[in-house]
C-alpha atoms as a PDB file:
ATOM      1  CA  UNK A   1      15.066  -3.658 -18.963  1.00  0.00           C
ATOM      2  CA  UNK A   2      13.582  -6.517 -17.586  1.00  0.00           C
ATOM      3  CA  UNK A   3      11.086  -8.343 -19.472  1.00  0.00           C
ATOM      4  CA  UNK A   4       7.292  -7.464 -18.645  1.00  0.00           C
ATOM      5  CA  UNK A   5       5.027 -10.148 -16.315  1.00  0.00           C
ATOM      6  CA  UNK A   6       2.008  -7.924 -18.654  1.00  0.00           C
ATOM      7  CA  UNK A   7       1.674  -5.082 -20.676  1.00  0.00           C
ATOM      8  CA  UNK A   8      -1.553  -2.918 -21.905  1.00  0.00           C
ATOM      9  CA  UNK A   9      -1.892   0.559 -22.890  1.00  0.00           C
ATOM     10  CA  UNK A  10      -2.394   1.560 -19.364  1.00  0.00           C
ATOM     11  CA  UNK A  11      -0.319  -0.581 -16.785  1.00  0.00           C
ATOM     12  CA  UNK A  12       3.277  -2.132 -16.624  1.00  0.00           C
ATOM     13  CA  UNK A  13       3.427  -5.552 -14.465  1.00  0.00           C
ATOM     14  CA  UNK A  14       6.771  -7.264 -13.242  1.00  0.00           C
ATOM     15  CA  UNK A  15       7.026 -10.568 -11.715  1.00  0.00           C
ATOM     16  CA  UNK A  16       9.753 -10.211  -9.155  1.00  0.00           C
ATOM     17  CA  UNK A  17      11.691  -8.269  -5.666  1.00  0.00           C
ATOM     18  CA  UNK A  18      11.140  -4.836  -5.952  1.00  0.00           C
ATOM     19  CA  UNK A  19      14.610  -4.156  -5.035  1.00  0.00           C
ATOM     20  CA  UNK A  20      15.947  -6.021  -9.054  1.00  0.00           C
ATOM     21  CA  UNK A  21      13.166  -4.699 -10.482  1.00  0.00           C
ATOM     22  CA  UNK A  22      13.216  -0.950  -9.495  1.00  0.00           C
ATOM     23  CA  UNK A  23      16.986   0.155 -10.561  1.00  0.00           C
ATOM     24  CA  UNK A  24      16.345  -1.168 -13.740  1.00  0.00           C
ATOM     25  CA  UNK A  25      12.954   0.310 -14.840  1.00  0.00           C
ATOM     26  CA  UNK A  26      12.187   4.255 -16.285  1.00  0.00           C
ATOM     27  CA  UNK A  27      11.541   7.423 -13.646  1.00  0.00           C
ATOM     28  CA  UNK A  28       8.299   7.440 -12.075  1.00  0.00           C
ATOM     29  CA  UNK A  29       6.165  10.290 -11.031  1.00  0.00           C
ATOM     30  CA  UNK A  30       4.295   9.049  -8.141  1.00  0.00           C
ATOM     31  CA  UNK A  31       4.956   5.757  -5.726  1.00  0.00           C
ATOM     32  CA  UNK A  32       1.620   4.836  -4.532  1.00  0.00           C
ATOM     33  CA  UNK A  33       2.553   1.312  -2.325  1.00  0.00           C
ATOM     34  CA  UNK A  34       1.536  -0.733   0.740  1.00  0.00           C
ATOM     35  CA  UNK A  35       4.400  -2.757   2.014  1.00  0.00           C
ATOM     36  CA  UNK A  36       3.833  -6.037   4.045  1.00  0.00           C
ATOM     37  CA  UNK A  37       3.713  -4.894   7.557  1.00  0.00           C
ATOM     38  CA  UNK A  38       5.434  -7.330   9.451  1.00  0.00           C
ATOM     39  CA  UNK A  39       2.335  -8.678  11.945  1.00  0.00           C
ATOM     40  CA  UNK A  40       2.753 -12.692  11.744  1.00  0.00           C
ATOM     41  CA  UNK A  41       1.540 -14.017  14.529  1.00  0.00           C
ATOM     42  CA  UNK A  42       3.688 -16.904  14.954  1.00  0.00           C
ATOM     43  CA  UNK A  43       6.467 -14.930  17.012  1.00  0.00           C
ATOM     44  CA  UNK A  44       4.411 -12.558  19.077  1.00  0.00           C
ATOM     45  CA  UNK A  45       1.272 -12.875  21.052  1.00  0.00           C
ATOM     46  CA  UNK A  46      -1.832 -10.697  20.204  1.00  0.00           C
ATOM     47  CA  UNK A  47      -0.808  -7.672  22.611  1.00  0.00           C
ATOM     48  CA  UNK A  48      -2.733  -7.504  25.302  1.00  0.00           C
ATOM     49  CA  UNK A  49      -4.199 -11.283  24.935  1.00  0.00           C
ATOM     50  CA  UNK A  50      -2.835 -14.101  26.924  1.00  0.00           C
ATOM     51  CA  UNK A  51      -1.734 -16.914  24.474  1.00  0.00           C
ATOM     52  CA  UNK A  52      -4.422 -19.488  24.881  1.00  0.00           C
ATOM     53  CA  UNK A  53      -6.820 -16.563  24.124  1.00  0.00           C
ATOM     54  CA  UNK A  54      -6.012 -15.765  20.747  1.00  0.00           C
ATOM     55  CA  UNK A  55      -8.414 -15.605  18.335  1.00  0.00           C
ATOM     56  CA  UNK A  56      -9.384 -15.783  14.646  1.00  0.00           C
ATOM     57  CA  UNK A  57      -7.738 -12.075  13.765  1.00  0.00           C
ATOM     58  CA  UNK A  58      -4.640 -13.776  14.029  1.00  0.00           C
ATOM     59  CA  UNK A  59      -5.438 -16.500  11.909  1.00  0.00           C
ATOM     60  CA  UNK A  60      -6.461 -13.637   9.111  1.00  0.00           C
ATOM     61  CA  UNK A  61      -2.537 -11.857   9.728  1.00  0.00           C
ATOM     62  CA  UNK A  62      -0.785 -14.956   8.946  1.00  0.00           C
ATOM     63  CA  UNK A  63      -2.829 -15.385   5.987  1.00  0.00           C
ATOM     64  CA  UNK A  64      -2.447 -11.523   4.986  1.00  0.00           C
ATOM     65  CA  UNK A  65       1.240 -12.231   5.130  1.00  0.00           C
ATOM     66  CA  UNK A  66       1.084 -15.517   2.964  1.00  0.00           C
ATOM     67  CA  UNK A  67       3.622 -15.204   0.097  1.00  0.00           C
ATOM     68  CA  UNK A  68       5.743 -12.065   1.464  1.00  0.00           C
ATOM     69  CA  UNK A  69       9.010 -11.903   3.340  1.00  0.00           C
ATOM     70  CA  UNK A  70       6.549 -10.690   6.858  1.00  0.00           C
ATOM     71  CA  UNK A  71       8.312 -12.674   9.764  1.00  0.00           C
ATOM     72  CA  UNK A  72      11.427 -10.717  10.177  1.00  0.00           C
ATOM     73  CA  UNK A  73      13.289 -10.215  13.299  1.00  0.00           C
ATOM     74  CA  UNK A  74      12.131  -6.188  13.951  1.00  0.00           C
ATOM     75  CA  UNK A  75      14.972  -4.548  13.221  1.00  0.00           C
ATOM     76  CA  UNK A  76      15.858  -5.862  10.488  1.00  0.00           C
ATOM     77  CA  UNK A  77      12.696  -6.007   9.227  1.00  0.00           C
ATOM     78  CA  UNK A  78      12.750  -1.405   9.840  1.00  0.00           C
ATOM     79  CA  UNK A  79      15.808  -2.082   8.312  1.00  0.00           C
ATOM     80  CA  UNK A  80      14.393  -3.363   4.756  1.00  0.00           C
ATOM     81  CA  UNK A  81      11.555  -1.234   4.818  1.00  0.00           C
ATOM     82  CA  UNK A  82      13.624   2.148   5.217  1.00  0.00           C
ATOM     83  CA  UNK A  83      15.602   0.602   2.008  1.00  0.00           C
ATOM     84  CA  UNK A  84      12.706   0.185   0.327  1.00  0.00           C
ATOM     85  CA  UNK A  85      11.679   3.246   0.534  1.00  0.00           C
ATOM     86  CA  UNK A  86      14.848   4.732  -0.419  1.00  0.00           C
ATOM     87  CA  UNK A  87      15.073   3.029  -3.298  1.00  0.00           C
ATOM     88  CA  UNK A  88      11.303   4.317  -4.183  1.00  0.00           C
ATOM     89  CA  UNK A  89      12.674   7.890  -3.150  1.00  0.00           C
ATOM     90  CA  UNK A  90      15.727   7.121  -5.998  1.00  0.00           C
ATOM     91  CA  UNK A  91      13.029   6.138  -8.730  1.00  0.00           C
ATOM     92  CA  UNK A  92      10.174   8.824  -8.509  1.00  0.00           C
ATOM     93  CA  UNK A  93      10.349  12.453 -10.015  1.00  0.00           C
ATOM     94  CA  UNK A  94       7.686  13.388  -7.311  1.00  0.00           C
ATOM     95  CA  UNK A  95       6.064  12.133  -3.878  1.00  0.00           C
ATOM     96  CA  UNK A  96       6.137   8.748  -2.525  1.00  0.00           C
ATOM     97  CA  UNK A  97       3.103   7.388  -0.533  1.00  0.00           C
ATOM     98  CA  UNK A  98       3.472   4.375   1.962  1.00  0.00           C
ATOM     99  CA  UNK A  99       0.781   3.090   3.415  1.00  0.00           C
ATOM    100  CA  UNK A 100       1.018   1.642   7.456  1.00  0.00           C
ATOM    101  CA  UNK A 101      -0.410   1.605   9.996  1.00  0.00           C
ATOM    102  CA  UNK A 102       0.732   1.583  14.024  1.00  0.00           C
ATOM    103  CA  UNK A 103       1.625  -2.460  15.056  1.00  0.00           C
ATOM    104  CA  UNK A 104       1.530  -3.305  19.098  1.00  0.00           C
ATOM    105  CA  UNK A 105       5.296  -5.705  20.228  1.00  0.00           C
ATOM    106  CA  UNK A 106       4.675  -6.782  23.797  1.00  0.00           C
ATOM    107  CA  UNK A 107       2.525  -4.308  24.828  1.00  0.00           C
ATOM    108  CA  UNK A 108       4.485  -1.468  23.166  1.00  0.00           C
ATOM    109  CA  UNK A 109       2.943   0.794  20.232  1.00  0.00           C
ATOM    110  CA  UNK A 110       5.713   0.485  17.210  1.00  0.00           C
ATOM    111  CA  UNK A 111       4.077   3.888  15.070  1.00  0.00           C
ATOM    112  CA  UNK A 112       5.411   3.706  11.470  1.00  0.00           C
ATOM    113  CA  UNK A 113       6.764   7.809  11.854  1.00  0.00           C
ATOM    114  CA  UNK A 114       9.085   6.158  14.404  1.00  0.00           C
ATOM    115  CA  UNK A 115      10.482   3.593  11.842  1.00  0.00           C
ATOM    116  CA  UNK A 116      10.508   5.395   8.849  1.00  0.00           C
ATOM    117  CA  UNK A 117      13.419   8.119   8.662  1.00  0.00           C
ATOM    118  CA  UNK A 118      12.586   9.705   6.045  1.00  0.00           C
ATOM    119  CA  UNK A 119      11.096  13.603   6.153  1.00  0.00           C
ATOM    120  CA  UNK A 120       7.251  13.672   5.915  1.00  0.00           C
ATOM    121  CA  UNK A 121       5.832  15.854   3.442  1.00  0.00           C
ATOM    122  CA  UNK A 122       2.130  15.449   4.069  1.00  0.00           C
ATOM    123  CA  UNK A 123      -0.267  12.756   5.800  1.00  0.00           C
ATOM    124  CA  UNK A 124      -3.343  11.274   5.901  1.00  0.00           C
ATOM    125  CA  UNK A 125      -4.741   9.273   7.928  1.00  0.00           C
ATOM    126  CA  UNK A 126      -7.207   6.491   7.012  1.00  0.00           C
ATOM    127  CA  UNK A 127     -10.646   5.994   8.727  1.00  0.00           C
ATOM    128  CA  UNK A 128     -11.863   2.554   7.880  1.00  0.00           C
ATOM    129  CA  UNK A 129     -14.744   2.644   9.864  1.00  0.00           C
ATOM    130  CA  UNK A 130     -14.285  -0.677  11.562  1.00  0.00           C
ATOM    131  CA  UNK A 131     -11.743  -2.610  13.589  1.00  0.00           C
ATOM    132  CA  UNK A 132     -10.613  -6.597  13.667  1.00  0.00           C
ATOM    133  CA  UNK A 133      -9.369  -6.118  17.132  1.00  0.00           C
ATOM    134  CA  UNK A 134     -12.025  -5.759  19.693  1.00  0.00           C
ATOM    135  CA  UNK A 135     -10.846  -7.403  22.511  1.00  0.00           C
ATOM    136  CA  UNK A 136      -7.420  -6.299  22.665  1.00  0.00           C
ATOM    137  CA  UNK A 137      -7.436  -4.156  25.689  1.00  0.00           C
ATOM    138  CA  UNK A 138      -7.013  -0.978  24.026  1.00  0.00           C
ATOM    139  CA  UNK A 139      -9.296   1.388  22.184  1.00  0.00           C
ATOM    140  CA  UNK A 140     -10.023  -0.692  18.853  1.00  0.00           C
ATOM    141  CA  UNK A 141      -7.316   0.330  16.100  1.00  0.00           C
ATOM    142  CA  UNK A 142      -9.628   1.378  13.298  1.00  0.00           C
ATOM    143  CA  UNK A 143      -7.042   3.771  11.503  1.00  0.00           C
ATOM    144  CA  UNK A 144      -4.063   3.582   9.069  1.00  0.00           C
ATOM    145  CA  UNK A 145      -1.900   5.776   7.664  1.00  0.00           C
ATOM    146  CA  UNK A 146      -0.859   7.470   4.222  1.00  0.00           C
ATOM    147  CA  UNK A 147       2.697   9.033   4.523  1.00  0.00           C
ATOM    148  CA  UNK A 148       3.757  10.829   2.090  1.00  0.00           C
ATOM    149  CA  UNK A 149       7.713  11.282   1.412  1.00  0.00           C
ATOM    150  CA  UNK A 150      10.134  12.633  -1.556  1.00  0.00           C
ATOM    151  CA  UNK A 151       9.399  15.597  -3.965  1.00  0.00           C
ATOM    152  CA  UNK A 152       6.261  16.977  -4.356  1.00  0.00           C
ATOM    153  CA  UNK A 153       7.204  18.185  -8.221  1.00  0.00           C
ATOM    154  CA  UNK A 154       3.197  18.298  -8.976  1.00  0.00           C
ATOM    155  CA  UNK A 155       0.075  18.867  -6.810  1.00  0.00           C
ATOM    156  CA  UNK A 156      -3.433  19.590  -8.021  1.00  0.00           C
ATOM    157  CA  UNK A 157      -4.683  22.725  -6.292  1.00  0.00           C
ATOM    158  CA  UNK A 158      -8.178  21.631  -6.265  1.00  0.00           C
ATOM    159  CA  UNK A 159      -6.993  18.603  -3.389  1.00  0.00           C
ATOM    160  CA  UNK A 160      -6.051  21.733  -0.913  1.00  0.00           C
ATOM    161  CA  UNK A 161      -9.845  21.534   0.639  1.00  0.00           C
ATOM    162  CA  UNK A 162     -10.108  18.522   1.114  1.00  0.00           C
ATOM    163  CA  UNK A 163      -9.078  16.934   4.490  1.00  0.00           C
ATOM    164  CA  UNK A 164      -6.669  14.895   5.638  1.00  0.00           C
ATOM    165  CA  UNK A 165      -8.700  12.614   7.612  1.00  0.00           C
ATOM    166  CA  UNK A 166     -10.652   9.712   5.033  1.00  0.00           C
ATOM    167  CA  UNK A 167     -13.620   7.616   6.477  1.00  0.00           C
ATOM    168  CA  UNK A 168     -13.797   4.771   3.267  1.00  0.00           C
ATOM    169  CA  UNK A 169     -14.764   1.377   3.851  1.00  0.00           C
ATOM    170  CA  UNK A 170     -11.995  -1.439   3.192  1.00  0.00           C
ATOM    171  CA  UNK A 171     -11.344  -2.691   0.032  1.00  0.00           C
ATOM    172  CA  UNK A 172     -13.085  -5.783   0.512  1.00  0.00           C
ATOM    173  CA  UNK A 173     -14.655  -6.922  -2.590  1.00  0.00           C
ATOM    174  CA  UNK A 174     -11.220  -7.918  -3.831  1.00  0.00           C
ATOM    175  CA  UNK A 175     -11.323 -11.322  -1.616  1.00  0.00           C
ATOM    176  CA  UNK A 176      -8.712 -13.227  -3.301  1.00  0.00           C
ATOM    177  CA  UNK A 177      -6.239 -10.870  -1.599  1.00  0.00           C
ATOM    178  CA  UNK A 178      -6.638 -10.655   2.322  1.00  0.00           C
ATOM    179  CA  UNK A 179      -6.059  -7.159   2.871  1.00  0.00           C
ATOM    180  CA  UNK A 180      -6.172  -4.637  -0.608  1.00  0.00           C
ATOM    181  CA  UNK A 181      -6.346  -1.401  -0.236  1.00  0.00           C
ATOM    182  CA  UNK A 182      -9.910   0.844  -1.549  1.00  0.00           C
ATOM    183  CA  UNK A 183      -9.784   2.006  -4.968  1.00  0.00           C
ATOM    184  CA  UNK A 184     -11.022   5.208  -3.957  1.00  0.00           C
ATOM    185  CA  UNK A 185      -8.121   5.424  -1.672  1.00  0.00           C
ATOM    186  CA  UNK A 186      -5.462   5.333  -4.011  1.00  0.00           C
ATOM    187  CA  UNK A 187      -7.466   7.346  -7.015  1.00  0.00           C
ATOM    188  CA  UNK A 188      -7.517  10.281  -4.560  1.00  0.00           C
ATOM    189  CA  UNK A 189      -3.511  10.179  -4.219  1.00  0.00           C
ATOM    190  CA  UNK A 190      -3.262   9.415  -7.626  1.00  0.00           C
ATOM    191  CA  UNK A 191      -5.739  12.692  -8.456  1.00  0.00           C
ATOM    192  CA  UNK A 192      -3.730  14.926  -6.194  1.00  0.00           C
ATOM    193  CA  UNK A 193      -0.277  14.118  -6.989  1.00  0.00           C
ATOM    194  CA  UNK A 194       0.367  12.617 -10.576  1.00  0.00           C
ATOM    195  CA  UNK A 195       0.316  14.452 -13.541  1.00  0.00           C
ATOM    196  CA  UNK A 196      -2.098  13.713 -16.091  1.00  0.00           C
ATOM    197  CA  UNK A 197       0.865  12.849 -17.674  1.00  0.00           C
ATOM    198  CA  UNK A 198       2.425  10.969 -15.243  1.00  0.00           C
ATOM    199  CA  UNK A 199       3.164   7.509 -14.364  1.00  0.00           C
ATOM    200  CA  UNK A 200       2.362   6.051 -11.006  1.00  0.00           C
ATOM    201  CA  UNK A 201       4.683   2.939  -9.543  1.00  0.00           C
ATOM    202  CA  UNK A 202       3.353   0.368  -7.202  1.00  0.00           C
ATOM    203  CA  UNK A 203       6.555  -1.809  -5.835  1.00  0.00           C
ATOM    204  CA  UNK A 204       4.229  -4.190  -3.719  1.00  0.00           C
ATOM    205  CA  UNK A 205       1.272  -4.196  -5.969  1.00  0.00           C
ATOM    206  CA  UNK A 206      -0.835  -6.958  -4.658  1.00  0.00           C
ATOM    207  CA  UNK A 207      -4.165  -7.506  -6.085  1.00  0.00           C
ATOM    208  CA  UNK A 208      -3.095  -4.607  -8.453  1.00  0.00           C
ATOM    209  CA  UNK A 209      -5.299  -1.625  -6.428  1.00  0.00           C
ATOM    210  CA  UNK A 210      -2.956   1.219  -7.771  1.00  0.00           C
ATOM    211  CA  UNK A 211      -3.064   0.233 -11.159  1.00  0.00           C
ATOM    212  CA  UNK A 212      -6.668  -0.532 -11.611  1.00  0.00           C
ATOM    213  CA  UNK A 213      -7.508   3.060 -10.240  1.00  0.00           C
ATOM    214  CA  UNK A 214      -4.649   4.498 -12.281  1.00  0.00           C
ATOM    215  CA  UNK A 215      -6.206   3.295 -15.147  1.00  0.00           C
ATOM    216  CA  UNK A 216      -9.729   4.037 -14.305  1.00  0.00           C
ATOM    217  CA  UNK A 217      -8.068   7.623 -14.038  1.00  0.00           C
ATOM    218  CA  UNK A 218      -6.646   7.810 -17.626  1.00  0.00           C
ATOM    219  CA  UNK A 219      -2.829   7.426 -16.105  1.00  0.00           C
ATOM    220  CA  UNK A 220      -0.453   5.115 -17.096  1.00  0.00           C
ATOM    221  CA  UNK A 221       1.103   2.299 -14.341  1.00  0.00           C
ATOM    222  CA  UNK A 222       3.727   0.222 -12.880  1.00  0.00           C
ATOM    223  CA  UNK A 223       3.209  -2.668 -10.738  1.00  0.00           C
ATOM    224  CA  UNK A 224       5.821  -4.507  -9.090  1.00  0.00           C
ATOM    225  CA  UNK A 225       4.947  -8.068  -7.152  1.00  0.00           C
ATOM    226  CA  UNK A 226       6.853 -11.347  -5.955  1.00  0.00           C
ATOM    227  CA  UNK A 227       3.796 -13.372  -5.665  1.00  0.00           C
ATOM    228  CA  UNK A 228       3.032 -14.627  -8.990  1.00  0.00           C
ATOM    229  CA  UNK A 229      -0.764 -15.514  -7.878  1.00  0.00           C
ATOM    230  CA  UNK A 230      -1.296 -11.903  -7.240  1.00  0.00           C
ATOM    231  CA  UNK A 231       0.081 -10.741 -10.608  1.00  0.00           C
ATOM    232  CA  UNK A 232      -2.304 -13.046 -11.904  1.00  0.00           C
ATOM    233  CA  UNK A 233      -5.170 -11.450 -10.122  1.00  0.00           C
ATOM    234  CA  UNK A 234      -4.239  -8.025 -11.353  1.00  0.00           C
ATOM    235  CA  UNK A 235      -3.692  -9.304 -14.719  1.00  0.00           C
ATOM    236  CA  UNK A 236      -7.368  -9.956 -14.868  1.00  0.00           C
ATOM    237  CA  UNK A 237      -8.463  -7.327 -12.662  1.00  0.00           C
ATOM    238  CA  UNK A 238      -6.912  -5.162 -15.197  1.00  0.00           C
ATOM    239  CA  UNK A 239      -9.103  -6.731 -18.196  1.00  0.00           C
ATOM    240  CA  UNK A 240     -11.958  -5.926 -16.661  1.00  0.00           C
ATOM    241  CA  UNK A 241     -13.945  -2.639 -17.556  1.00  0.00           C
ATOM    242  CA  UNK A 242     -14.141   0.175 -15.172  1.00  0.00           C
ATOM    243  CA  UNK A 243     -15.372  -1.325 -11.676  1.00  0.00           C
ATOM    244  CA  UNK A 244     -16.387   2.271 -10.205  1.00  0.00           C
ATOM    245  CA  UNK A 245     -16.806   5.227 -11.837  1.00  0.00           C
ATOM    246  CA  UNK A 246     -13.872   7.446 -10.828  1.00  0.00           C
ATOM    247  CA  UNK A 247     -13.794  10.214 -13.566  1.00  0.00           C
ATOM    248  CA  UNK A 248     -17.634  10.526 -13.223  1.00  0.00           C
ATOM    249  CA  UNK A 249     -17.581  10.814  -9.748  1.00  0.00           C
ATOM    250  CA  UNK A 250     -14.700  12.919  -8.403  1.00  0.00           C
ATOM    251  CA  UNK A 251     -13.038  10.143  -5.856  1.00  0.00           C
END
């Protein structure tokens, strides 16, 4: 086993590529992950924008990609993230959710169903409410997705009502990481498809999102991340008391 970045009670941190890390760690019941998404600027013009016309939004990509492996030739970089997700399929008793969203490459739409080859079980898309991209000649993309593949081993019942469209704000308030998921976003995955006694696996854990709602949620956690500052800032993040009130309020 490789030797923990931190350990609590509650949550499980390793400092290193998901790919060492994973094969060597216990069975998981959920994934719960948002891999880097492969949007540096550097290589490919805002779609729809002429060069000299880019704008700030790119500037915020290339620092949302600071510290991963996110300027990869696009095949190979499909390539990895199908592997990735198989080896997340390998490791978890139960379903695997990847969150993505659609990315433009010279004018074309690249939608993450058409990368992924894995069977869908169940999705959800994500209504943030807001867009970066207003001027890209296209209706403003203000929607990700939740995809969910695997085993679906455990499901609470009382999740069937509720629909599969989300309208929650970004997770913002987290500013030391440049794009981290809601915590009510991942504590309504975590509600609907962990067991109480489960254990929920985040290979690209960031600011530590998954684990600080699987914790607020009584559920044990396993984060994963090659970026040593953001293990740091889920370290702390983890210290902290209960930032929302997820058992009292029903997220």
């Amino acid at each position: 086993m490789p030797k923990p970045y931190y350990q609590d009670d509650w949550a499980t941190i390793y400092h290193g590529d998901c790919r060492d890390v994973m094969p060597q760690i216990e069975l998981v019941d959920l994934v719960l992950t948002s891999p880097p998404y492969n949007t540096l600027p550097s290589k490919y013009a805002a779609s729809g924008l002429h060069a000299e016309r880019r704008t700030g939004v790119n500037k915020w990509i290339a620092n949302a990609a600071a510290g991963y492996a996110d300027q990869r030739d696009e095949d190979e970089y499909q390539e990895w993230l199908n592997l990735v997700i198989g080896y997340c399929i390998a490791q978890c008793r139960g379903m695997v959710w990847v969150n993505h969203k659609t990315r433009y490459r010279d004018g074309e739409a690249i939608h993450p169903v058409r990368m992924i080859k894995y069977p869908i079980l169940a999705e959800v898309i994500w209504d943030r409410g807001c867009s970066m991209a207003l001027n890209c000649q296209r209706f403003s993309p203000s929607h990700e997705y939740l995809l969910g593949f695997g085993t679906r081993t455990y499901w609470d019942s009382s999740a069937n009502k509720q629909m599969s469209v989300w309208r929650i704000a970004p997770g913002n308030s987290e500013s030391a990481h440049p794009c981290p998921y809601p915590l009510e976003l991942a504590a309504r995955i975590i509600r609907a498809a962990c067991p109480p006694s489960g254990v929920v696996l985040d290979p690209f854990m960031g600011s530590g999102t998954t684990l600080r709602a699987a914790k607020d949620l009584a559920i044990k956690s396993i984060g994963i991340e090659i970026e040593e500052k953001y293990c740091e800032i889920a370290v702390n993040r983890l210290r902290q008391e209960s930032l929302i009130g997820l058992m009292a309020s029903g997220v």
